[in-house]
C-alpha atoms as a PDB file:
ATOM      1  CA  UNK A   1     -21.290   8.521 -62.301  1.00  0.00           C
ATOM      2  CA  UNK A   2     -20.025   5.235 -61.191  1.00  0.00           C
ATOM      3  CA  UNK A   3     -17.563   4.480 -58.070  1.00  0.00           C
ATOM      4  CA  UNK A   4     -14.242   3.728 -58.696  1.00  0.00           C
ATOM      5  CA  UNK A   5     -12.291   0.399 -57.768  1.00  0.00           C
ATOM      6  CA  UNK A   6     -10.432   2.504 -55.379  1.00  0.00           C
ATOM      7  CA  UNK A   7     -13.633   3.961 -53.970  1.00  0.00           C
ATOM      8  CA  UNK A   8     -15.452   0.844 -53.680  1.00  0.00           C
ATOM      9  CA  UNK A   9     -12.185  -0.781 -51.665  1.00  0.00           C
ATOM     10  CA  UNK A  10     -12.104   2.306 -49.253  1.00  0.00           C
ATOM     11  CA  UNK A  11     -15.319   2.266 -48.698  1.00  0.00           C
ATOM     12  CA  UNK A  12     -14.894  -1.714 -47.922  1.00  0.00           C
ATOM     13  CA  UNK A  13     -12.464  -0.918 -45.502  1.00  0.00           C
ATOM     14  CA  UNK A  14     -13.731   1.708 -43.795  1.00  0.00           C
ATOM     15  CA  UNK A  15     -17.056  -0.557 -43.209  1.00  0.00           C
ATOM     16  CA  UNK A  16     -14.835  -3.435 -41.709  1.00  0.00           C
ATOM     17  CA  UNK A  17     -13.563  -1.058 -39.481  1.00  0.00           C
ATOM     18  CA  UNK A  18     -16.345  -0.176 -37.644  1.00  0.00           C
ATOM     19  CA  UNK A  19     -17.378  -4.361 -37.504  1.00  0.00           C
ATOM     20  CA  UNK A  20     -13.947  -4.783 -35.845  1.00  0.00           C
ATOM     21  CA  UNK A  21     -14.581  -1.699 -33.046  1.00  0.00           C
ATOM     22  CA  UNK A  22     -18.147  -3.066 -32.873  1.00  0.00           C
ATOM     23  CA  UNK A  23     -16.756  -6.679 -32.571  1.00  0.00           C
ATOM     24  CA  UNK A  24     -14.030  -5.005 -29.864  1.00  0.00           C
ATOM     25  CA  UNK A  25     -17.029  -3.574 -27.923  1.00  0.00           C
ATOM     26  CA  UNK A  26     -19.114  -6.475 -27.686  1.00  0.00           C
ATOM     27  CA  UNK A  27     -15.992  -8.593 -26.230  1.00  0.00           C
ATOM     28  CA  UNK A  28     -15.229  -6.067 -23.371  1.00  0.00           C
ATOM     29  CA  UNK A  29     -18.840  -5.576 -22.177  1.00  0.00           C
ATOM     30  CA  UNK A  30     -19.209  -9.204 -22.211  1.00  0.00           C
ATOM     31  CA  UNK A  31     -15.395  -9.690 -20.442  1.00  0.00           C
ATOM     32  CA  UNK A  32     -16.650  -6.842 -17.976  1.00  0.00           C
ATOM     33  CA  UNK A  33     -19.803  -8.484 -16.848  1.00  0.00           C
ATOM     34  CA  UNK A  34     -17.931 -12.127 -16.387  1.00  0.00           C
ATOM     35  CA  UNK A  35     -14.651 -10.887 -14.898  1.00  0.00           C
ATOM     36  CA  UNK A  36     -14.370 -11.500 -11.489  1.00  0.00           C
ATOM     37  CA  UNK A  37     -15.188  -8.672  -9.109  1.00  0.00           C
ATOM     38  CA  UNK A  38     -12.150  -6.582  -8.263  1.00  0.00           C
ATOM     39  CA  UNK A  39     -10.926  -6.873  -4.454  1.00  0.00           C
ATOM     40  CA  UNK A  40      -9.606  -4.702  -1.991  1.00  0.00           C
ATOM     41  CA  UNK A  41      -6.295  -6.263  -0.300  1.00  0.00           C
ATOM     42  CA  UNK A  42      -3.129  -4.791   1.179  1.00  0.00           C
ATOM     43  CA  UNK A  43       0.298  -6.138   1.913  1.00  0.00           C
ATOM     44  CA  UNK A  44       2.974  -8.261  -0.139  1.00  0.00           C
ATOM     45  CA  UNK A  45       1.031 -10.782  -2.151  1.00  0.00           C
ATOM     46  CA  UNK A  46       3.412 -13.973  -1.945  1.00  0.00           C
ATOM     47  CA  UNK A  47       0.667 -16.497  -3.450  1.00  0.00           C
ATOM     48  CA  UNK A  48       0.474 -17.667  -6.746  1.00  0.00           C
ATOM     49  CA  UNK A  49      -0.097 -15.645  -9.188  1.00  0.00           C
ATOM     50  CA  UNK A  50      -2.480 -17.954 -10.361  1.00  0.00           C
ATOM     51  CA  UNK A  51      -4.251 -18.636  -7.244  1.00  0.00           C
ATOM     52  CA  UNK A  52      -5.451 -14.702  -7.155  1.00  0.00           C
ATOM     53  CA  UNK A  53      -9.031 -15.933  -6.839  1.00  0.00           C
ATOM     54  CA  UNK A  54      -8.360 -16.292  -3.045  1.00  0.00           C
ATOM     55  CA  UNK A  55      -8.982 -13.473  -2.054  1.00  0.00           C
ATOM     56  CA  UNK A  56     -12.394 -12.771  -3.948  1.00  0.00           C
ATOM     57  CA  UNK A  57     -13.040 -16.295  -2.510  1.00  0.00           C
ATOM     58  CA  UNK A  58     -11.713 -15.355   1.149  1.00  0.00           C
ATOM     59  CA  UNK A  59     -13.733 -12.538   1.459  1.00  0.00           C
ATOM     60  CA  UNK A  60     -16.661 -14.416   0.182  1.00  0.00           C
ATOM     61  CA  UNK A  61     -16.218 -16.472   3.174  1.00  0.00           C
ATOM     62  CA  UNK A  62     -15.496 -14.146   6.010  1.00  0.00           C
ATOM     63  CA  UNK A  63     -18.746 -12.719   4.466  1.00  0.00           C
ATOM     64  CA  UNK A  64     -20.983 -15.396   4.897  1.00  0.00           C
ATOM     65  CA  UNK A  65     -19.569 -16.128   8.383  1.00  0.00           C
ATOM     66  CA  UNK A  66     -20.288 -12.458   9.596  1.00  0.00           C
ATOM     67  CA  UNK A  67     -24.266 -13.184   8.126  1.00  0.00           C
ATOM     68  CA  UNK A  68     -24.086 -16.382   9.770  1.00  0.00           C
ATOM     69  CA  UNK A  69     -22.992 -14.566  12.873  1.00  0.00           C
ATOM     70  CA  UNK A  70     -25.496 -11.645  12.684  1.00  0.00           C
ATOM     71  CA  UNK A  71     -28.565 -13.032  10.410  1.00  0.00           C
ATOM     72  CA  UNK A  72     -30.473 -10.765   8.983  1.00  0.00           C
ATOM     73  CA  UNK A  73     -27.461  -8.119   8.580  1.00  0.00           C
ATOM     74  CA  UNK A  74     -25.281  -6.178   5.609  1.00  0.00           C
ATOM     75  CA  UNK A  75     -21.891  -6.456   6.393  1.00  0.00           C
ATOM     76  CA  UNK A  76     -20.333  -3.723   4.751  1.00  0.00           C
ATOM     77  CA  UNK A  77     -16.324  -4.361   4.098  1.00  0.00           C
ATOM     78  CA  UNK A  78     -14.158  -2.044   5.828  1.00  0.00           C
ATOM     79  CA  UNK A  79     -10.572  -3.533   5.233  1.00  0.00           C
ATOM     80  CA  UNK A  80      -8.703  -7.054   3.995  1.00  0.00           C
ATOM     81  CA  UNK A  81      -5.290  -7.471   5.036  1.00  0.00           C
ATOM     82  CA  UNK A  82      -2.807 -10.367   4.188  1.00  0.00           C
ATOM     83  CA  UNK A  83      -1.214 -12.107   7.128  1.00  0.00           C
ATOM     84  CA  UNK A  84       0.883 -15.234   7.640  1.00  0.00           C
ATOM     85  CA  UNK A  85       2.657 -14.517   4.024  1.00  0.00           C
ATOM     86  CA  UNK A  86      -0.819 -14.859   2.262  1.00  0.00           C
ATOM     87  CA  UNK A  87      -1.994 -18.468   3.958  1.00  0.00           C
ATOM     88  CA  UNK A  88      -4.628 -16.072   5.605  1.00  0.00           C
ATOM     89  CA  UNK A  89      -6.569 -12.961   5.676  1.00  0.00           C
ATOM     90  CA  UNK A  90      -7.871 -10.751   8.299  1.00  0.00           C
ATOM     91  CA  UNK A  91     -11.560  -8.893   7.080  1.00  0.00           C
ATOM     92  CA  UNK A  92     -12.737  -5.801   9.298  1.00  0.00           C
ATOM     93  CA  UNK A  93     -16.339  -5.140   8.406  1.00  0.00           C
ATOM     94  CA  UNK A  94     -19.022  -2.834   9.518  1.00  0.00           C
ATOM     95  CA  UNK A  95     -22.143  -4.903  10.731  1.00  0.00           C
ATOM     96  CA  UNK A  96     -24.863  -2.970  11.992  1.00  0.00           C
ATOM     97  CA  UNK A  97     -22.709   0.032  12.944  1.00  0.00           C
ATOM     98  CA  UNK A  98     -19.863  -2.009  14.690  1.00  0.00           C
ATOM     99  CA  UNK A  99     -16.865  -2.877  13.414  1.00  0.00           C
ATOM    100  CA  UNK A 100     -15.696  -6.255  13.421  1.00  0.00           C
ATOM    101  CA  UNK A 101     -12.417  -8.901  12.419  1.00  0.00           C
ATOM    102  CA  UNK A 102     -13.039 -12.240  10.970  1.00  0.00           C
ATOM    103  CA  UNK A 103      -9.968 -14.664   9.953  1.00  0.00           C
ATOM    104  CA  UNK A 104     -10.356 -16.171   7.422  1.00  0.00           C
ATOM    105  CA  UNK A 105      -7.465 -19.094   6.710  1.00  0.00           C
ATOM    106  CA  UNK A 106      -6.483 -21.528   3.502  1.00  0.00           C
ATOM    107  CA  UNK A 107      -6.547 -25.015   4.066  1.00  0.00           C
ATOM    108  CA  UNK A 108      -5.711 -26.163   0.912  1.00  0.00           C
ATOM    109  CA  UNK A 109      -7.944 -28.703  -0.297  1.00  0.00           C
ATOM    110  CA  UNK A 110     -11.072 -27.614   1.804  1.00  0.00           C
ATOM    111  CA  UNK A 111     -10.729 -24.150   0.826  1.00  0.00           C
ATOM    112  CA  UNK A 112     -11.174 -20.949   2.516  1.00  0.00           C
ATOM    113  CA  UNK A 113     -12.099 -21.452   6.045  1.00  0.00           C
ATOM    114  CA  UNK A 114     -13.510 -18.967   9.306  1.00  0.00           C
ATOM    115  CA  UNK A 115     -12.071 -21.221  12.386  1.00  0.00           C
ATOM    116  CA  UNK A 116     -13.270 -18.686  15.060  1.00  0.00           C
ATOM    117  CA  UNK A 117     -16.182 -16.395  15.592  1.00  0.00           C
ATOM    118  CA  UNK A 118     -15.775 -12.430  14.846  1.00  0.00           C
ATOM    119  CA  UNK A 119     -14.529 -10.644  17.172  1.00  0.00           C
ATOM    120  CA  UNK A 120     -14.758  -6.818  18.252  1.00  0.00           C
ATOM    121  CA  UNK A 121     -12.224  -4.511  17.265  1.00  0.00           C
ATOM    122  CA  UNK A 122     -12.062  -0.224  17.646  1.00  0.00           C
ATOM    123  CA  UNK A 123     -11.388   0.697  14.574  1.00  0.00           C
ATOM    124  CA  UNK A 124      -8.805  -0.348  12.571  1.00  0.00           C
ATOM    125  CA  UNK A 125      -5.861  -2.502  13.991  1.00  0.00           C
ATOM    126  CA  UNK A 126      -2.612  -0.402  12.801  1.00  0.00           C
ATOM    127  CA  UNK A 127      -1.469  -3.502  10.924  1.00  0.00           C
ATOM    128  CA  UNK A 128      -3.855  -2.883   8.034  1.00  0.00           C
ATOM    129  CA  UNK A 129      -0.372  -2.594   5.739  1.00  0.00           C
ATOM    130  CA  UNK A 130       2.633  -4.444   5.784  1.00  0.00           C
ATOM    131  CA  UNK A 131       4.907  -3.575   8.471  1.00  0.00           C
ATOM    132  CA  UNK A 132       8.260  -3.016   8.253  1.00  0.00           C
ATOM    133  CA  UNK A 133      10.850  -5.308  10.390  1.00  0.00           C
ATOM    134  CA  UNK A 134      13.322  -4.107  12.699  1.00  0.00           C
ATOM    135  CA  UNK A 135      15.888  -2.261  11.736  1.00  0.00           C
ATOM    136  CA  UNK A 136      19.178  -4.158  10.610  1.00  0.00           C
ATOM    137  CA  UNK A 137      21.976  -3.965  13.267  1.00  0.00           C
ATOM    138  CA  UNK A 138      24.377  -2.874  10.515  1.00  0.00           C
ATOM    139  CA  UNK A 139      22.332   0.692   9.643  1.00  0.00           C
ATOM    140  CA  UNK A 140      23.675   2.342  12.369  1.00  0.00           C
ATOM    141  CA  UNK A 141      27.340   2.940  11.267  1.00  0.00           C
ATOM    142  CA  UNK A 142      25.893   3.914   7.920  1.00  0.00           C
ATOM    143  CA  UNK A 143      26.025   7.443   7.222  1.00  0.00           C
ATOM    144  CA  UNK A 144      22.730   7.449   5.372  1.00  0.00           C
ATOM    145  CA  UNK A 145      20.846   5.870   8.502  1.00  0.00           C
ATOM    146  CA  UNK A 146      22.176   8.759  10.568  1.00  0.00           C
ATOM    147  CA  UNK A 147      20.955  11.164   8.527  1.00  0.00           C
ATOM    148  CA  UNK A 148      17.949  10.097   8.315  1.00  0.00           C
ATOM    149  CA  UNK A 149      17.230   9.326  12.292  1.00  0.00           C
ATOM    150  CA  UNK A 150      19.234  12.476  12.911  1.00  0.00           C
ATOM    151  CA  UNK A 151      16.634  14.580  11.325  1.00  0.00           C
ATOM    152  CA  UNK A 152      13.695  12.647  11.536  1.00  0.00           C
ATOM    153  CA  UNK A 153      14.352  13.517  15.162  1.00  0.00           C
ATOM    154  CA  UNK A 154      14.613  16.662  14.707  1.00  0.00           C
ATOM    155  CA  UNK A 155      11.765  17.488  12.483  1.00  0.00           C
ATOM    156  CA  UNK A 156       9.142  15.181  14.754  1.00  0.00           C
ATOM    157  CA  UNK A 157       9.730  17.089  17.261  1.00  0.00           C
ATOM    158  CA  UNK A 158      10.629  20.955  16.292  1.00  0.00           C
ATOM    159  CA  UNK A 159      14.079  21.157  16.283  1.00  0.00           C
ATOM    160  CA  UNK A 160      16.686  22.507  13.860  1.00  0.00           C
ATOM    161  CA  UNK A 161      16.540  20.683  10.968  1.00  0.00           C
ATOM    162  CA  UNK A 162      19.286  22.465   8.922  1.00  0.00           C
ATOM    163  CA  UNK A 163      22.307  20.511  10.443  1.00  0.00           C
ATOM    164  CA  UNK A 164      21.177  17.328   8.020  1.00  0.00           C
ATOM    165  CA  UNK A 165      19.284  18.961   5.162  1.00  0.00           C
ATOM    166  CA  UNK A 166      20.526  20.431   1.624  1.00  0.00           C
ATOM    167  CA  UNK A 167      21.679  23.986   2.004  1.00  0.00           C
ATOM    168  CA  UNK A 168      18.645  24.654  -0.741  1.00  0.00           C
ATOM    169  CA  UNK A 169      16.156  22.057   0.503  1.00  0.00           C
ATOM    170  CA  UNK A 170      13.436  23.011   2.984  1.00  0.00           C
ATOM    171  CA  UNK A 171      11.306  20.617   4.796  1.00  0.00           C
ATOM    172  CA  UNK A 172       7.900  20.905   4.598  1.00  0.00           C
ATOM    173  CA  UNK A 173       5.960  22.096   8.279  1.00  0.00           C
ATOM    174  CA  UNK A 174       4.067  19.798  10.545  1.00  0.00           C
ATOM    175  CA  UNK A 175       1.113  21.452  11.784  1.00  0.00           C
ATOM    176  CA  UNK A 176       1.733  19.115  15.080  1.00  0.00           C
ATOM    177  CA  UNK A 177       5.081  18.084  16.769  1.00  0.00           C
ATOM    178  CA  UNK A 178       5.556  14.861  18.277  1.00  0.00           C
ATOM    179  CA  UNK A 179       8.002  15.004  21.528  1.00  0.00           C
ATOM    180  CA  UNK A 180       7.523  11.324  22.566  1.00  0.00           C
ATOM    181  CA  UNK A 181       8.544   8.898  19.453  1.00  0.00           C
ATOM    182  CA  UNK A 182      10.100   5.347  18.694  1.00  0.00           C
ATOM    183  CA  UNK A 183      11.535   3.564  15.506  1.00  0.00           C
ATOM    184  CA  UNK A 184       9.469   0.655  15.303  1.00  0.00           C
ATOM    185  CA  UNK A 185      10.637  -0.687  11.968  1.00  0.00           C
ATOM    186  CA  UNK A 186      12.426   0.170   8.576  1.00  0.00           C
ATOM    187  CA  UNK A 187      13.561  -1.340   5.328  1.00  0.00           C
ATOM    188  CA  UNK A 188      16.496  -3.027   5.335  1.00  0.00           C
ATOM    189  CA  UNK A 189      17.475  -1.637   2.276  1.00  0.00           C
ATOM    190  CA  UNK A 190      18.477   2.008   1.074  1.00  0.00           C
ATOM    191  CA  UNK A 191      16.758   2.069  -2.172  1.00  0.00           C
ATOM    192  CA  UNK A 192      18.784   3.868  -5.074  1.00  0.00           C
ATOM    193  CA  UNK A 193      16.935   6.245  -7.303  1.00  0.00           C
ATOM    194  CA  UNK A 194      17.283   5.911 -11.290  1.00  0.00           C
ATOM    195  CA  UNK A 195      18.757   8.486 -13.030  1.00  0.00           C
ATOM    196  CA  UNK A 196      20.265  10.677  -9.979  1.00  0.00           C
ATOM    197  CA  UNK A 197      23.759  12.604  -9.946  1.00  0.00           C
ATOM    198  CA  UNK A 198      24.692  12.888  -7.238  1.00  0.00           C
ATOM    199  CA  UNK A 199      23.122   9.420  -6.168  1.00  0.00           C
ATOM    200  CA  UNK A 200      19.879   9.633  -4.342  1.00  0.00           C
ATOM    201  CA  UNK A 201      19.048   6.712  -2.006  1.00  0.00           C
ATOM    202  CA  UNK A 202      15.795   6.282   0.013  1.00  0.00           C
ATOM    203  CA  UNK A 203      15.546   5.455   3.402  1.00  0.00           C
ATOM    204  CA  UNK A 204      12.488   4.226   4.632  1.00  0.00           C
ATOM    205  CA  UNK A 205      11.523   4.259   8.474  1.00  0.00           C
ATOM    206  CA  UNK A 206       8.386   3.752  10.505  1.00  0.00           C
ATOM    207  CA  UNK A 207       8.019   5.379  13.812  1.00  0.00           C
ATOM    208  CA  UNK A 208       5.358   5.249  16.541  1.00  0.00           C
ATOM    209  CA  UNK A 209       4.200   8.124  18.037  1.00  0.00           C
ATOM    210  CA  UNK A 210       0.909  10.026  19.840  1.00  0.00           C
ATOM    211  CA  UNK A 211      -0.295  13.512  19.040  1.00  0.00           C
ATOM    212  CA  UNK A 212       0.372  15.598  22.236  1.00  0.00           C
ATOM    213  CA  UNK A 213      -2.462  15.325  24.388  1.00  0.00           C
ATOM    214  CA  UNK A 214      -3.906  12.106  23.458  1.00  0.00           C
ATOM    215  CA  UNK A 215      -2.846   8.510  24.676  1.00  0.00           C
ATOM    216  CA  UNK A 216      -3.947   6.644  21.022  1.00  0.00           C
ATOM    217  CA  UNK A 217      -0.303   6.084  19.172  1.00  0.00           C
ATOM    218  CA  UNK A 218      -0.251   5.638  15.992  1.00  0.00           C
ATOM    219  CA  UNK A 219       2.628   4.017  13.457  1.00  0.00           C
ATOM    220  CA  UNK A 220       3.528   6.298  10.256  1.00  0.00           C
ATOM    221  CA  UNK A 221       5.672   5.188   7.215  1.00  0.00           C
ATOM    222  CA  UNK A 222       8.089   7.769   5.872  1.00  0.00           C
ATOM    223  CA  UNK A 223      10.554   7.844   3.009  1.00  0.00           C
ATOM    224  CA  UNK A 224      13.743   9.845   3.364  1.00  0.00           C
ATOM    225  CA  UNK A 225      15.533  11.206   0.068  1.00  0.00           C
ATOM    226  CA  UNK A 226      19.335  10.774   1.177  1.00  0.00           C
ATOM    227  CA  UNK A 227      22.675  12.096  -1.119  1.00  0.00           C
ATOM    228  CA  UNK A 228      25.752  13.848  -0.490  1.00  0.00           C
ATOM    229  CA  UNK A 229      26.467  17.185  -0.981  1.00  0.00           C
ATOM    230  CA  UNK A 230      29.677  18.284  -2.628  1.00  0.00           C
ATOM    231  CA  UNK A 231      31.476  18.594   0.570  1.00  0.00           C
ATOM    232  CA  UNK A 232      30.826  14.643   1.056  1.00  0.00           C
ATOM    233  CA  UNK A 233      28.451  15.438   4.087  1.00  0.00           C
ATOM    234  CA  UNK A 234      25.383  13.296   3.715  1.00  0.00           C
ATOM    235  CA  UNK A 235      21.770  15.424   3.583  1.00  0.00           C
ATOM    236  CA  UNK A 236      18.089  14.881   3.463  1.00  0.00           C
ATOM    237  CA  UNK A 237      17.073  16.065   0.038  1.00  0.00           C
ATOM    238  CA  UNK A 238      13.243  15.071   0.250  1.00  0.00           C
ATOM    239  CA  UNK A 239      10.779  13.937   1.926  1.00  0.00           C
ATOM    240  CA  UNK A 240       8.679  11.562   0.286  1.00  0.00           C
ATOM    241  CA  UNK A 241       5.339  10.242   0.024  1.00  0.00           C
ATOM    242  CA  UNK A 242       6.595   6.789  -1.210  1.00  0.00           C
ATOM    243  CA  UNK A 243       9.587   4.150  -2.647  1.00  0.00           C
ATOM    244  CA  UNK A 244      11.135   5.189  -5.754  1.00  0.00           C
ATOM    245  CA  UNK A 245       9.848   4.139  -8.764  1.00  0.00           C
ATOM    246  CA  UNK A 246      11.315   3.107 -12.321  1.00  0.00           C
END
């Protein structure tokens, strides 16, 4: 019995189809094997977003300084951070089990250049984000600000947290408590979260301190949920792991 019209154009169809997921395939495995390796980087990216080669090329550099440095060796990259607003990057790599810096700068025409020789480093340097500046003068008359210190105070180091939380909110426990602490930066700006009632703003604050025992200090990032209650008293409603989103 012989095919329709209608049968012969479905099956048409259906055949071109698959030629256009074949044809689909064949362009992403061939875009996946030429794309440019993916990079690790932290911090604000201020460069052009057209210019986002420099990294890939930056670390290609600090790379072949470090070999340069130790012939014969695998550097294996630890951590690239952005510094000077993205006119240069600092690469901590492992080379031969030590752990190393390498800066690596932009000079423009010339490229990306190592002007000094590695240099030691324990560990990690804490500046492997972005850190925050100091906090603005005006915060501290701000009720939200107050809150937020007030308890952050409070919570570091074991106290009685109820005074500037939500009747119904309950902070979660540290397993360690921190007697000896400092503000060492925070966002200038209380960040407003989408879609709240009553308004939710976040306040974000880095603090140094040492676990109890030890002399190594260490700076940690945290993100306050702030609103008022319906008696107009401001209250910690969250603790967060990061900035709003949305």
């Amino acid at each position: 019995m012989a095919a329709s019209d209608s049968e012969y154009t479905a099956l048409k169809r259906s055949l071109m189809g698959v030629g256009v997921a074949a044809a689909l395939v064949v362009v992403v495995l061939l875009w996946s094997r030429c794309a440019t390796p993916s990079t690790l980087y932290s911090g604000s990216v201020t460069v052009d977003p057209q210019q986002l080669l420099g990294p890939t090329n930056a670390v290609a550099a600090a790379e072949r300084a470090l070999q340069e440095w130790a012939p014969g060796s695998d550097p294996q990259l630890v951590e690239v951070a952005w510094r000077r607003g993205g006119r240069s990057i600092r690469v901590t790599a492992d080379v031969d089990g030590s752990t190393v810096q390498v800066l690596v700068e932009d000079h423009g025409p010339n490229g990306w250049v190592v002007p000094h020789p590695p240099r030691p480093t324990e560990g990690l340097a804490p500046s492997s984000w972005w850190p925050l500046d100091d906090p603005p003068s005006a915060a501290a008359t701000d009720g939200r600000w107050q809150t937020a210190v007030g308890f952050l105070d409070a919570w570091l180091t074991g106290g009685d947290t109820s005074r500037w939380t939500a009747t119904e909110y309950h902070p979660p426990a540290l397993a360690t408590y921190y007697p000896d602490w400092r503000i060492t930066g925070a966002d200038p700006e209380f960040v407003p979260v989408p879609g709240t009632d009553p308004a939710v703003s976040v306040v974000t604050i880095e603090y140094e301190a040492a676990t109890p025992g030890t002399a190594t200090a260490r700076i940690w990032r945290v993100h306050l949920a702030v609103a008022q209650d319906a008696t107009g008293r401001w209250t910690i409603t969250a603790v967060a792991h990061g900035p709003p989103t949305g």
